[in-house]
Protein backbone atom coordinates (compact mmCIF):
# COMPACT_ATOMS: atom_id res chain seq x y z
CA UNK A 1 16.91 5.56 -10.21
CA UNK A 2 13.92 6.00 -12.38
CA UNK A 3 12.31 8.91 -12.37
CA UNK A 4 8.70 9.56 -13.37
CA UNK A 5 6.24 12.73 -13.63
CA UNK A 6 5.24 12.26 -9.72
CA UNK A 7 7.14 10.10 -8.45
CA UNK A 8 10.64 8.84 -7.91
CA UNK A 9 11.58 4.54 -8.28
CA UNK A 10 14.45 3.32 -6.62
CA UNK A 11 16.39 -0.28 -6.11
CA UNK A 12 19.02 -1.59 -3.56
CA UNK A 13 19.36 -4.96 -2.25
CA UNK A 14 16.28 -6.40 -3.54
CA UNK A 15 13.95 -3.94 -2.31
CA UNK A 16 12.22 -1.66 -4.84
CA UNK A 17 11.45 2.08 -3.10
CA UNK A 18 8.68 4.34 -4.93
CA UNK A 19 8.77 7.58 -3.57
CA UNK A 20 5.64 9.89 -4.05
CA UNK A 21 7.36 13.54 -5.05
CA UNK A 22 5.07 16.16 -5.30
CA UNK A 23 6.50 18.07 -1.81
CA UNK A 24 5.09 20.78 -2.63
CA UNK A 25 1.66 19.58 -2.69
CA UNK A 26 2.48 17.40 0.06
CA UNK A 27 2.45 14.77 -2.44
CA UNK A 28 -1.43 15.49 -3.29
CA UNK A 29 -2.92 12.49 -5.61
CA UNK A 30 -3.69 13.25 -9.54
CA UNK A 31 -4.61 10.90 -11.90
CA UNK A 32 -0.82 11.11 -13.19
CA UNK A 33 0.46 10.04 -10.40
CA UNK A 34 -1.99 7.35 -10.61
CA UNK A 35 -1.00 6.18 -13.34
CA UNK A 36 2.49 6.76 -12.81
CA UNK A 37 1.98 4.44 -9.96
CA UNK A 38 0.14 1.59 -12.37
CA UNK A 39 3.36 1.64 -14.06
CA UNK A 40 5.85 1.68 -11.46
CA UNK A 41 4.34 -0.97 -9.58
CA UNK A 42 4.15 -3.19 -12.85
CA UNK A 43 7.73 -2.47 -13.68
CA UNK A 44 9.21 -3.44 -9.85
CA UNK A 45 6.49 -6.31 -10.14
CA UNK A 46 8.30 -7.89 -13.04
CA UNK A 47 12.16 -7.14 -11.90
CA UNK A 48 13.28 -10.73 -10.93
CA UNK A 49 15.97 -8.58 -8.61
CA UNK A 50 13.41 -7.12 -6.42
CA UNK A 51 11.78 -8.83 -3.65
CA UNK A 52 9.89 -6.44 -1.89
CA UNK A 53 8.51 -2.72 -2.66
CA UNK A 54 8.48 0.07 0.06
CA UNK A 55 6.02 3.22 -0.90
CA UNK A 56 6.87 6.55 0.88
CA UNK A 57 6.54 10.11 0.06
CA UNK A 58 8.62 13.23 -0.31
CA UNK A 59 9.15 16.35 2.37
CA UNK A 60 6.96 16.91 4.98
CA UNK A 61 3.87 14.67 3.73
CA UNK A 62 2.97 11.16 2.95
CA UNK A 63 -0.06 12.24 0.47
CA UNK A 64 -2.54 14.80 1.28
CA UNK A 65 -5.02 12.68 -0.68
CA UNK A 66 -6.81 13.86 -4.13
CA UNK A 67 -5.29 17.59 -5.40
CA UNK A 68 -7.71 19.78 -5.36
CA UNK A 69 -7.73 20.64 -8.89
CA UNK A 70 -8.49 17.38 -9.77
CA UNK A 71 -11.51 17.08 -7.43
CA UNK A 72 -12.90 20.14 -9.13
CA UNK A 73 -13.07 18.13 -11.95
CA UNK A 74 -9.87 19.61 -14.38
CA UNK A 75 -8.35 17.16 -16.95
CA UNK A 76 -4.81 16.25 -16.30
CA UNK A 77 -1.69 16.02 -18.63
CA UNK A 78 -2.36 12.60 -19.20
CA UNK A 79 -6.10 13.29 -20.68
CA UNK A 80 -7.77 11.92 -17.67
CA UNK A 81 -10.43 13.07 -15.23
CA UNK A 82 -10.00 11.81 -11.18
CA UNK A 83 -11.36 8.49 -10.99
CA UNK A 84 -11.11 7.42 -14.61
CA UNK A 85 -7.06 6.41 -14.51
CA UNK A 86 -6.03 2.80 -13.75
CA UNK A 87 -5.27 3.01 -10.29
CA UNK A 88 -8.22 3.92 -9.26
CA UNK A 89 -10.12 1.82 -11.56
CA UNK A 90 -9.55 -1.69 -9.82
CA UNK A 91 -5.89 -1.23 -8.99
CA UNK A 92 -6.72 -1.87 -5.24
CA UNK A 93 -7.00 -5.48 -6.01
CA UNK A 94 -3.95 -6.06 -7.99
CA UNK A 95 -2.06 -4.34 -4.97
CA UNK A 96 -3.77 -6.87 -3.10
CA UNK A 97 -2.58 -9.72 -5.12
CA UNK A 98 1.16 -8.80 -5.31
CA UNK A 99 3.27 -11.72 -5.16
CA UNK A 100 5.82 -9.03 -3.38
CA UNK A 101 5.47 -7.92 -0.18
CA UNK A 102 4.54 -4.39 0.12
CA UNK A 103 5.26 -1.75 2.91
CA UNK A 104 4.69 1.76 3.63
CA UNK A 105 6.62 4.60 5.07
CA UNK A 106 4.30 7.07 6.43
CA UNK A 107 6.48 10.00 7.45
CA UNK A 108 3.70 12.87 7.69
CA UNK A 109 -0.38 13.29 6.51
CA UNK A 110 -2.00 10.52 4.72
CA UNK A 111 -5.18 11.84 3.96
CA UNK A 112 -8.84 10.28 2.23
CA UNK A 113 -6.50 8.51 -0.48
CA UNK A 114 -3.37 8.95 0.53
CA UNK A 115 -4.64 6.87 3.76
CA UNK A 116 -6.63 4.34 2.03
CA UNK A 117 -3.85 3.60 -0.83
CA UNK A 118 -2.03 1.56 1.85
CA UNK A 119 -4.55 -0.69 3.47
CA UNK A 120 -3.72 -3.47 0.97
CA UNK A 121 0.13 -3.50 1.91
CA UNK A 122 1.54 -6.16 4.23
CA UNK A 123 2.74 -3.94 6.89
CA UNK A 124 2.41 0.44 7.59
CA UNK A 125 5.20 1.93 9.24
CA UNK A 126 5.08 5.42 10.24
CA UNK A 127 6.99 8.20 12.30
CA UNK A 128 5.50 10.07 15.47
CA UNK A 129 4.30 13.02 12.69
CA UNK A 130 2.40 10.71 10.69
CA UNK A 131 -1.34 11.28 11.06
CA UNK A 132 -4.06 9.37 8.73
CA UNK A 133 -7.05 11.16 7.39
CA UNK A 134 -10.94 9.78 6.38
CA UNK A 135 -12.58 12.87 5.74
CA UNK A 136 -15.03 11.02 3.01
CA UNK A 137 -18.39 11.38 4.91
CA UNK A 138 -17.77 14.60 5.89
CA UNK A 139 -17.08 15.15 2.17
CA UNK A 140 -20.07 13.56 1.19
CA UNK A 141 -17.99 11.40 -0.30
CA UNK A 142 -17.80 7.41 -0.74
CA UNK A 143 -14.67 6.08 0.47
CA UNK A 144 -12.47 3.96 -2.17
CA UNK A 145 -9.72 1.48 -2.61
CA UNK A 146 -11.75 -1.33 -1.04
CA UNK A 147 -11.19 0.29 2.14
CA UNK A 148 -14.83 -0.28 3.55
CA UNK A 149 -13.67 -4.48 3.25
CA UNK A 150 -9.67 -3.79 3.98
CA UNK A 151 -10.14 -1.32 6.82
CA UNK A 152 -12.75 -3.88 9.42
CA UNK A 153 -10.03 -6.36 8.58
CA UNK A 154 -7.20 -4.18 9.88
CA UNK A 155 -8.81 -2.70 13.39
CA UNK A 156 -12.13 -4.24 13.53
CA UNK A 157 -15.78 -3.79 12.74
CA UNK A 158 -16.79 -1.56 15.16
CA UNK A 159 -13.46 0.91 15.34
CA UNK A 160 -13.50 0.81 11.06
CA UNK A 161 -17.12 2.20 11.30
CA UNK A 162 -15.94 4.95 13.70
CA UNK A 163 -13.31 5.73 11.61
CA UNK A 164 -15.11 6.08 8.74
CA UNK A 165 -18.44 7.36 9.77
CA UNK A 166 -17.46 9.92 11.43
CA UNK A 167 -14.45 10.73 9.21
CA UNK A 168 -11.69 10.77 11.85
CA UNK A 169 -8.33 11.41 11.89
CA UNK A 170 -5.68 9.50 13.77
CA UNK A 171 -2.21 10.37 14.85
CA UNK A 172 0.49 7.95 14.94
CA UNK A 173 0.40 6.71 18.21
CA UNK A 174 -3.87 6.45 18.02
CA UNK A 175 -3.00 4.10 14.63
CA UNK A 176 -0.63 1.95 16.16
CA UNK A 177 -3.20 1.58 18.91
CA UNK A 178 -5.68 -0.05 16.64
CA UNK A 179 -3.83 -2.13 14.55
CA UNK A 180 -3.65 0.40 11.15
CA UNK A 181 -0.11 1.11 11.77
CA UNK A 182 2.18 -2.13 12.65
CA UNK A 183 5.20 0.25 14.49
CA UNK A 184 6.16 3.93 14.63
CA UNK A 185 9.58 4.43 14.15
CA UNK A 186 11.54 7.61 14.75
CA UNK A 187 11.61 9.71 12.21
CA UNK A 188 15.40 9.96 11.14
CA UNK A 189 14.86 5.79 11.41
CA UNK A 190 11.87 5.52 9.20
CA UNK A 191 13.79 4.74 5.94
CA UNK A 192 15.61 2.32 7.57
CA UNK A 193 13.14 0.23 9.60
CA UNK A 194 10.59 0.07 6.52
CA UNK A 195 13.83 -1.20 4.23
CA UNK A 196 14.09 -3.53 7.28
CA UNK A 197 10.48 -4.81 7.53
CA UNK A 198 10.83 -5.22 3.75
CA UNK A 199 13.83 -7.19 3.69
CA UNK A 200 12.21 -9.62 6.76
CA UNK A 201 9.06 -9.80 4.84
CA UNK A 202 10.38 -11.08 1.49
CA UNK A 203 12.99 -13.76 3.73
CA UNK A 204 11.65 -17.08 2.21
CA UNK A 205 12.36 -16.25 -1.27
CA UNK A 206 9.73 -15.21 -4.03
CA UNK A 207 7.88 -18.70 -4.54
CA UNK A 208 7.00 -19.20 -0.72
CA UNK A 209 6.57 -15.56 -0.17
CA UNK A 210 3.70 -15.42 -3.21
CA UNK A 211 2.61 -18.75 -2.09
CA UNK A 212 1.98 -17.71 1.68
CA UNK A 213 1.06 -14.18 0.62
CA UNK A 214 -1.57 -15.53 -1.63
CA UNK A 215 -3.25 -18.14 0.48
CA UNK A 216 -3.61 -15.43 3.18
CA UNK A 217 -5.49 -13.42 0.49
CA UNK A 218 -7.78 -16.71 -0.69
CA UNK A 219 -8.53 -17.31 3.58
CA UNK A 220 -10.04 -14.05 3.45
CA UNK A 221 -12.84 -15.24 1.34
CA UNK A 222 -12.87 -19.42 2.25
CA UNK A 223 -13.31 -21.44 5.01
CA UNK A 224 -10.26 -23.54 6.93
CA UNK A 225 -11.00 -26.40 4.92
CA UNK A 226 -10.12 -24.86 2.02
CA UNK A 227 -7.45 -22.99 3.51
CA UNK A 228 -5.54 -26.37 4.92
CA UNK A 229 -6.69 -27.70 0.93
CA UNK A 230 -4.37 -24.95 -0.43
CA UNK A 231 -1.57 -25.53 2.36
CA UNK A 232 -1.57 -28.74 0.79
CA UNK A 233 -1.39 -28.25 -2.60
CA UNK A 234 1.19 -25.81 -2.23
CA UNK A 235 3.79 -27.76 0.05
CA UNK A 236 3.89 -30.17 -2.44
CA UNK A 237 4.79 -27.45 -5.38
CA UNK A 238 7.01 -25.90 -3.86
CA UNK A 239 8.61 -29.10 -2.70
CA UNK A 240 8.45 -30.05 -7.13
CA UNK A 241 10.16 -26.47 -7.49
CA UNK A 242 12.65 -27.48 -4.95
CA UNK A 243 13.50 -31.00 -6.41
CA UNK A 244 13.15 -29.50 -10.02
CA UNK A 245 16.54 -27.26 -9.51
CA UNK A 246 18.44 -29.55 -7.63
């Protein structure tokens, strides 16, 4: 196990598990954890033995979103302000790109960040105490992450701008309802089931699983013709890859 400032990194079976671990704080956001993140994402990224990464946090909370001290504007250990370390300074759309599936375990409050740091990952799983939190207009805030394009995708035009104009919170069941969360899982079962999802996700092997992953990604932004273009392209590399270690 690796162990950074803020959070903890993990591997077991091909599944890479960052754990946000700031309990106290109920794993509140600084920009050392961000960057702590930048890093431990890059390092399970680039371990040929992991196939899959699971995010999750510490104790009682999932992350409460942006500490408080940072808000106020105090400079971190690392040097930085809020807003200017890596992860929140176009991180959103590398998380988006992973080759490796990503899931989150949401075991308690995910809140303004801590919510919107998971709307890139391939599936949210998250136990009956789980609640997620857009407080941004009521902060006078803009919300981040690419969350005002991820967030329509996930439950819809019409339910996203309800969510995030009026700065609601939803509990578990209310997030499963929509189509934020994908299942709630029992608490004591959380761990599990998210290892679980990860495993199923990453089942075809790394080159299919970046290859599927990553035309889902380019269909967001093309038409089926280009989409059945890609299909194309890649059944035949893959089937080269195939040949080519045979």
């Amino acid at each position: 196990m690796s162990r950074f400032g803020t959070l903890r990194v993990a591997c077991a079976d091909g599944v890479g598990t960052i754990t946000l671990d700031r309990p106290a704080r109920l794993n509140a956001y600084t920009p050392e954890m961000g960057e702590d993140l930048v890093e431990a994402f890059e390092a399970l990224w680039a371990d040929p033995g992991v196939a899959a990464i699971v995010m999750t946090g510490e104790g009682r909370g999932f992350c409460a979103g942006a500490d408080r001290q940072a808000t106020a504007g105090a400079v971190g250990e690392s040097g930085l302000r809020l807003g200017e370390e890596r992860f929140l300074t176009g991180f959103a759309e590398r998380l988006a790109a992973s080759e490796k599936p990503l899931v989150a375990a949401v075991g308690g409050a995910a809140v303004g960040l801590g919510a919107t740091m998971t709307l890139t990952f391939d599936a949210r799983l998250a136990s009956p105490a789980a609640s997620f939190a857009f407080p941004f207009a009521r902060l006078g805030i803009m919300p981040g992450m690419g969350s005002t394009w991820l967030l329509p995708r996930l439950v819809g035009p019409s339910r996203a701008r309800r969510i995030l104009l009026a700065g609601e919170t939803l509990d578990a069941a209310a997030a499963c309802a929509c189509g934020l969360v994908d299942e709630v899982a029992p608490a004591e079962a959380l761990a599990a089931r998210a290892f679980e999802m990860a495993r199923a996700l990453a089942c075809g092997g790394r080159e299919v699983t970046a290859a599927i992953r990553g035309a889902l990604a380019a269909a967001e932004r093309g038409s089926i013709v280009q989409a059945v273009e890609r299909e194309i392209l890649d059944v035949g590399r893959l089937a080269r890859l195939r040949e080519a270690r045979r």
